[in-house]
Protein backbone atom coordinates (compact mmCIF):
# COMPACT_ATOMS: atom_id res chain seq x y z
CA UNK A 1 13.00 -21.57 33.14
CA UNK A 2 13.35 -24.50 30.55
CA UNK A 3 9.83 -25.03 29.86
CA UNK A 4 9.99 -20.87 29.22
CA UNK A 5 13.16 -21.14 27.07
CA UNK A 6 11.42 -24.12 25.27
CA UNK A 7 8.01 -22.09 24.48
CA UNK A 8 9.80 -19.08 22.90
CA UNK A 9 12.22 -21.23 21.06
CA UNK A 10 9.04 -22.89 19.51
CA UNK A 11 7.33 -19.89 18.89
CA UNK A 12 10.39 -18.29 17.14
CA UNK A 13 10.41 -21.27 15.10
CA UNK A 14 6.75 -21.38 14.27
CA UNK A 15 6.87 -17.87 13.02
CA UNK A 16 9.42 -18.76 9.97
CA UNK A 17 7.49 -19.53 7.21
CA UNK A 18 8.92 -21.06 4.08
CA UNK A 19 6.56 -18.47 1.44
CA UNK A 20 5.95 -15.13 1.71
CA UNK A 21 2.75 -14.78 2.97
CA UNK A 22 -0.23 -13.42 0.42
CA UNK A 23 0.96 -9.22 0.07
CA UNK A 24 -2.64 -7.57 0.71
CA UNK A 25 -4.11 -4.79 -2.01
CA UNK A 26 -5.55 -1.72 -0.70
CA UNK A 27 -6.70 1.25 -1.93
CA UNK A 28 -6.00 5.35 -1.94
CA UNK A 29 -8.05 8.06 -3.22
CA UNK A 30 -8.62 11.80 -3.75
CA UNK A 31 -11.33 14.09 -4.86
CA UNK A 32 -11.19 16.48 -8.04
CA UNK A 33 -13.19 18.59 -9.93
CA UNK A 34 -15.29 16.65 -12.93
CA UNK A 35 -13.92 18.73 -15.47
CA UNK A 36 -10.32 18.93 -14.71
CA UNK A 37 -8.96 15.92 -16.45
CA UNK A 38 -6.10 17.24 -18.47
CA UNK A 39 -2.19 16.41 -17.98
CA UNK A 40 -1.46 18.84 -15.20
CA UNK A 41 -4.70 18.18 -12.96
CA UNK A 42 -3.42 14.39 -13.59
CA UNK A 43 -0.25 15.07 -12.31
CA UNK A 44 -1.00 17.00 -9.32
CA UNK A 45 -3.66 13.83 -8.78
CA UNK A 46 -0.32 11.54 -8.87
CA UNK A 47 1.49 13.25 -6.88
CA UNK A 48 -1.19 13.57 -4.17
CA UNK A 49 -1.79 9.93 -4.02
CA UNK A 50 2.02 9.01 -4.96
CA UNK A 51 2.14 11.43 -0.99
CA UNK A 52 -0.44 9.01 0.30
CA UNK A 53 1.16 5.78 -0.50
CA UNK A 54 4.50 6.72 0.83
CA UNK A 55 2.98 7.19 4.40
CA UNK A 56 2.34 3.46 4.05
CA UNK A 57 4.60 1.39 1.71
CA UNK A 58 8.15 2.20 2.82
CA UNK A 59 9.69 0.13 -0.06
CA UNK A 60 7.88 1.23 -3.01
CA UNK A 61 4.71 -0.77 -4.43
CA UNK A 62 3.11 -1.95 -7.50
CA UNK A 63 -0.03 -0.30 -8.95
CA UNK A 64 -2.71 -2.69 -9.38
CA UNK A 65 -5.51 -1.04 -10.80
CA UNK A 66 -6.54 2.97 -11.35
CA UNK A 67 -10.17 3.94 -11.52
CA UNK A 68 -11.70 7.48 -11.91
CA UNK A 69 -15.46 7.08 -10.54
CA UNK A 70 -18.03 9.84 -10.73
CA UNK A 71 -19.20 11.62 -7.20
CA UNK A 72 -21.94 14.14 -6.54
CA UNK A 73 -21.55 17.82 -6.82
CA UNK A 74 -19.48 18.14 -9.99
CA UNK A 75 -17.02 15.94 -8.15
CA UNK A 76 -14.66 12.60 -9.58
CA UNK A 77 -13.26 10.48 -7.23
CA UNK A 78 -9.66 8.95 -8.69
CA UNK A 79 -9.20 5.41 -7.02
CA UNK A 80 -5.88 3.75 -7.02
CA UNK A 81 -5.67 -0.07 -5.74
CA UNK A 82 -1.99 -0.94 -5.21
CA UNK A 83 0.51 -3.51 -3.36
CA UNK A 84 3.51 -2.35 -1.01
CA UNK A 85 6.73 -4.00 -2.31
CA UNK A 86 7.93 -6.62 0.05
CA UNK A 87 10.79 -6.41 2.46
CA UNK A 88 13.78 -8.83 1.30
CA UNK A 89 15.43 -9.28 4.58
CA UNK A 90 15.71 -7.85 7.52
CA UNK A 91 18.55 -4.65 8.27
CA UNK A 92 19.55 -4.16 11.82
CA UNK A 93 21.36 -1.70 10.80
């Protein structure tokens, strides 16, 4: 019972860190037409991927880079790298 008591108290301990470790980037995406680039085909692109990221970052994030690439079939391809914001401390409650 000790020697159990012991190993989770040292595991609990090893697990605090005194740095945040590294926040990862990853990406989202969506499809549109080539030739609808104006403000309200941008908007509804925003608010599709805005959709995406909130099934992920729960706090919010920081956009790191956007990138419109070209696809086949008349097709663009709007990629959005990003970084969920980290947690500050943790709410029981």
């Amino acid at each position: 019972m000790r020697v159990t008591l012991s190993l989770v108290f040292v595991l609990l301990v090893a697990a605090c860190t005194s740095a945040p470790p590294e926040r990862l980037v990853f990406g989202v995406s969506g499809a549109r037409p080539a030739n609808s680039t104006g403000a309200e085909s941008d908007a509804e692109m925003r608010r599709f991927l805005d959709w995406k990221v909130s099934q992920i970052c729960t706090l919010g994030y920081d956009t790191v880079k956007v990138d419109t690439l070209a696809a086949e079939e008349e097709m663009q391809i709007v990629d959005e790298e990003l970084r969920c914001k980290p947690y500050r401390h943790v709410s029981l409650f």
